[in-house]
Every structure is written in C-alpha cells, then in structure tokens.
C-alpha atoms as a PDB file:
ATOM      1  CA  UNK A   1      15.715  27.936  91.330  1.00  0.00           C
ATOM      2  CA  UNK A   2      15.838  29.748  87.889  1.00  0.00           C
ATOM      3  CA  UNK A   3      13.202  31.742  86.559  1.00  0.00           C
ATOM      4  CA  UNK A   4      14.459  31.148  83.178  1.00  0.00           C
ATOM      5  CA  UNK A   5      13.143  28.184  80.937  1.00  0.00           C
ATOM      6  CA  UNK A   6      16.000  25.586  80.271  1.00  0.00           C
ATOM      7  CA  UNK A   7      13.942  23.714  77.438  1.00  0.00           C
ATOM      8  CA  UNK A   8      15.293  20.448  78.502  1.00  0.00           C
ATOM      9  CA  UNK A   9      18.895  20.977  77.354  1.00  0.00           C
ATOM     10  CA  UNK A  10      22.158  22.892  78.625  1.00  0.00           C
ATOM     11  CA  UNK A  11      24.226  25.293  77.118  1.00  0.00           C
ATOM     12  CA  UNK A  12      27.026  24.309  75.356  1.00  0.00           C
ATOM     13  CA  UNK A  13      30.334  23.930  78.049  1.00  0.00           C
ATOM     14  CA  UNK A  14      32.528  26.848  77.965  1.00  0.00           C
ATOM     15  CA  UNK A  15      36.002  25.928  76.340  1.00  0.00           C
ATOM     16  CA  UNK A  16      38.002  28.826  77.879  1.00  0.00           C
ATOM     17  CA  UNK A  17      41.275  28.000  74.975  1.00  0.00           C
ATOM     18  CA  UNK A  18      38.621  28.220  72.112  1.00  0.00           C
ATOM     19  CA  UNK A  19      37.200  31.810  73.109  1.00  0.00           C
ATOM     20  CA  UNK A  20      39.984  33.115  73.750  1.00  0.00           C
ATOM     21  CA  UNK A  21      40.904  32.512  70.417  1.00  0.00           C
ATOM     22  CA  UNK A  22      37.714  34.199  68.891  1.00  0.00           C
ATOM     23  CA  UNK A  23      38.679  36.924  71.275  1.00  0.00           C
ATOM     24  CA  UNK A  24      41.319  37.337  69.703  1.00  0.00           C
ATOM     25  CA  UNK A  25      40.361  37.464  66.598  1.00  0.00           C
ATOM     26  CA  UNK A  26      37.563  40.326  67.625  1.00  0.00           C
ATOM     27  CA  UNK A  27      40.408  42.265  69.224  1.00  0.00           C
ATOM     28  CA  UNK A  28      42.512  42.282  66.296  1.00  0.00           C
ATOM     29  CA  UNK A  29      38.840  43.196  64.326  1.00  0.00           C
ATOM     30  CA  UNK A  30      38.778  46.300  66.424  1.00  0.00           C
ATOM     31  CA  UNK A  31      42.567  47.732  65.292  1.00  0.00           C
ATOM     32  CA  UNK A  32      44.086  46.219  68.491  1.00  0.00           C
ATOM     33  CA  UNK A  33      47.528  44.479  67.939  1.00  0.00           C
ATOM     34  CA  UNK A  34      48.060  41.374  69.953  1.00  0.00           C
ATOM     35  CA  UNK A  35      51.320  41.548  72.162  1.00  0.00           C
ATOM     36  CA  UNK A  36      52.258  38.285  74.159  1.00  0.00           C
ATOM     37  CA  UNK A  37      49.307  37.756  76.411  1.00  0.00           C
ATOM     38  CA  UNK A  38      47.359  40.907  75.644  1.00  0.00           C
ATOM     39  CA  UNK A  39      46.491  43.617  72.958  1.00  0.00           C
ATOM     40  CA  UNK A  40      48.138  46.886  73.087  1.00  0.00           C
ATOM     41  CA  UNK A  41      46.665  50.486  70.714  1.00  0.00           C
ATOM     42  CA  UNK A  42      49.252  52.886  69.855  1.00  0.00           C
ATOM     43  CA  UNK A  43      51.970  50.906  71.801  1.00  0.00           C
ATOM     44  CA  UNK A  44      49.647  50.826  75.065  1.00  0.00           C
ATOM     45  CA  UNK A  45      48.246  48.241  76.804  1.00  0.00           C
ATOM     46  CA  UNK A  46      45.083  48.095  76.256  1.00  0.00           C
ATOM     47  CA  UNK A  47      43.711  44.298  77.079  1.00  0.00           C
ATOM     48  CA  UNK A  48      45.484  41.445  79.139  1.00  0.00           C
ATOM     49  CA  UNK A  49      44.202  37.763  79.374  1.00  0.00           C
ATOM     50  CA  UNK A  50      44.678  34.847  80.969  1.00  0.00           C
ATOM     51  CA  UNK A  51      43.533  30.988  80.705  1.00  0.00           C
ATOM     52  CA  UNK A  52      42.296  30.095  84.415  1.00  0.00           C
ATOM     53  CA  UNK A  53      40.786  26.731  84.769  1.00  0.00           C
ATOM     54  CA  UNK A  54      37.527  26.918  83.374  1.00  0.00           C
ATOM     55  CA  UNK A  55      37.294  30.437  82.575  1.00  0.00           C
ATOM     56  CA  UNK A  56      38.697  33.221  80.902  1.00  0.00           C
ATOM     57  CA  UNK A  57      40.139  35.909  83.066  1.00  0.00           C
ATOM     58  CA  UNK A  58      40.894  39.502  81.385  1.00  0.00           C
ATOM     59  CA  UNK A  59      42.085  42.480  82.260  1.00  0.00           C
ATOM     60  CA  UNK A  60      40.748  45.802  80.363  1.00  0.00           C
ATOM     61  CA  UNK A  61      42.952  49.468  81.039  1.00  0.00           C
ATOM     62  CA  UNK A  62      40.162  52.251  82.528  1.00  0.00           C
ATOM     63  CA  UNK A  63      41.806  54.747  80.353  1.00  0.00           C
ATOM     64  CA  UNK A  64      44.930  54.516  78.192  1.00  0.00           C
ATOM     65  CA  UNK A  65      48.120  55.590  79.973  1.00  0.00           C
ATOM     66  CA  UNK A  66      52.222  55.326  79.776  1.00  0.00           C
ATOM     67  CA  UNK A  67      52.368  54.601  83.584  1.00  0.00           C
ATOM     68  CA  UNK A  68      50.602  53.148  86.167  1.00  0.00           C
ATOM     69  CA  UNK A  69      47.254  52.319  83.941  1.00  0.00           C
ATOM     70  CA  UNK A  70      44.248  51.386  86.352  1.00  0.00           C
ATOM     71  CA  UNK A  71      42.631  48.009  85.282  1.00  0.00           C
ATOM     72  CA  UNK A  72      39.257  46.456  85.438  1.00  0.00           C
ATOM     73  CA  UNK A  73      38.980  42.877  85.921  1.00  0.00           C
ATOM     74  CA  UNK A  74      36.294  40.316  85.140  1.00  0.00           C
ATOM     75  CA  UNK A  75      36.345  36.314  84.488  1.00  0.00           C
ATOM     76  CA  UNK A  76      34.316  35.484  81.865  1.00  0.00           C
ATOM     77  CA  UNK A  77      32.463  32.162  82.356  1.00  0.00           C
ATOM     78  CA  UNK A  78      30.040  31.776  79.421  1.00  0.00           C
ATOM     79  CA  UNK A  79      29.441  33.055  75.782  1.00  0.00           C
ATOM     80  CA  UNK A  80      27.418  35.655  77.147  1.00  0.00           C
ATOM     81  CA  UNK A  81      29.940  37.293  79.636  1.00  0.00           C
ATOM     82  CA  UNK A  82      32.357  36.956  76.429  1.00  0.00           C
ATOM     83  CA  UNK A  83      30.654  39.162  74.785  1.00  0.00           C
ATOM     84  CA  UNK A  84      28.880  41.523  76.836  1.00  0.00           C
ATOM     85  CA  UNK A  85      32.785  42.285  78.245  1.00  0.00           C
ATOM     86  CA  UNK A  86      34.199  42.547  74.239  1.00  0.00           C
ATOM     87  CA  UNK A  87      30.426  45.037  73.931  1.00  0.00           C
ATOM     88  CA  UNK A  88      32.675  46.821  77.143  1.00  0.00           C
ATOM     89  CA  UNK A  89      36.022  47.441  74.979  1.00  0.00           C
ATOM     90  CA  UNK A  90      34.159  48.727  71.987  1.00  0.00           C
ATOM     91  CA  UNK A  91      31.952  51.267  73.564  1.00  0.00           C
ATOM     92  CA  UNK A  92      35.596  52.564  75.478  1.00  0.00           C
ATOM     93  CA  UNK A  93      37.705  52.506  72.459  1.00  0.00           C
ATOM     94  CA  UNK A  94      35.125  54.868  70.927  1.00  0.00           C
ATOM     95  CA  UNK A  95      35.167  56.677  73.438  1.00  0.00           C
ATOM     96  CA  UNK A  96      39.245  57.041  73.582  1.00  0.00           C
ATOM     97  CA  UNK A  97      38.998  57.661  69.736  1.00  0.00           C
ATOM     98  CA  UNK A  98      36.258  60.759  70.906  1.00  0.00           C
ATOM     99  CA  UNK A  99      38.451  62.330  73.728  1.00  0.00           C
ATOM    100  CA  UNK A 100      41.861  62.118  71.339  1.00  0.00           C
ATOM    101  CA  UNK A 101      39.967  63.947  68.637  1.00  0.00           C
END
C-alpha cells in the first residue's frame, strides 16, 4: 500500500501523444531543433522519442558526439517522470554549453 494520501481522486491518465507534444515544445524552448523523431543541437542528436502504448519512451545522448553517441533510456509514465527527465536535459545541456566554453 501507498504511504502517500490519494484524497479520494486519481491523477489525471497519461495521454502519451499529448506530452509528447508539450515535449516538444520545451525542447524547441531549450534551442533544440526537432529532426523527424528527435531533436538534434549543432547538427547532433541530442534527444530521440518514441510513442509506446501508454507511455512515452525517450532516448537522451550521454554526451554529444559525431559517432557512436552512448544513450540513456527511460519511459516516462506520468507528468512527473515528464518532467523530472526534461529537469535531466537541461541540467546536461548546461553542462555541454560549460565544457565547449
């Protein structure tokens, strides 16, 4: 059982075509251009997604390469894995934007 209080009503149902639309669109916020079925910086891919059912499954590079990137993977199933994985790409962008300087 939960320890946390549901206070007698669910969360909304996560609509996996929907977020990935406001995903998107907070990509695209962060200087990311959207390239088919991902984002790419500087003409390298950066981000990769992909509808899967009833979740959300993206791909995000470790570190920014020509060849043979390494990838994370996660599925996002809720609001709150949206955006603690978009929290994710920020904090390594900045960090890419640090080590380039």
């Amino acid at each position: 059982m939960s320890d946390e209080p549901d206070f007698g009503f669910d969360a909304p149902a996560y609509k996996p075509e929907a977020a990935l639309l406001q995903l998107k669109r907070s990509l695209r916020e962060l200087g990311l251009t959207e390239r088919g079925d991902g984002c790419e910086q500087r003409g390298r891919r950066i981000v990769e997604w992909r509808v899967d059912g009833a979740t959300l499954v993206v791909r995000l590079v470790r570190k920014p390469a020509t060849t043979s990137a390494q990838w994370d993977a996660q599925t996002l199933k809720n609001a709150a894995d949206q955006r603690q994985w978009l929290a994710e790409v920020k904090k390594r962008l900045e960090r890419w934007r640090r080590d380039d300087d």
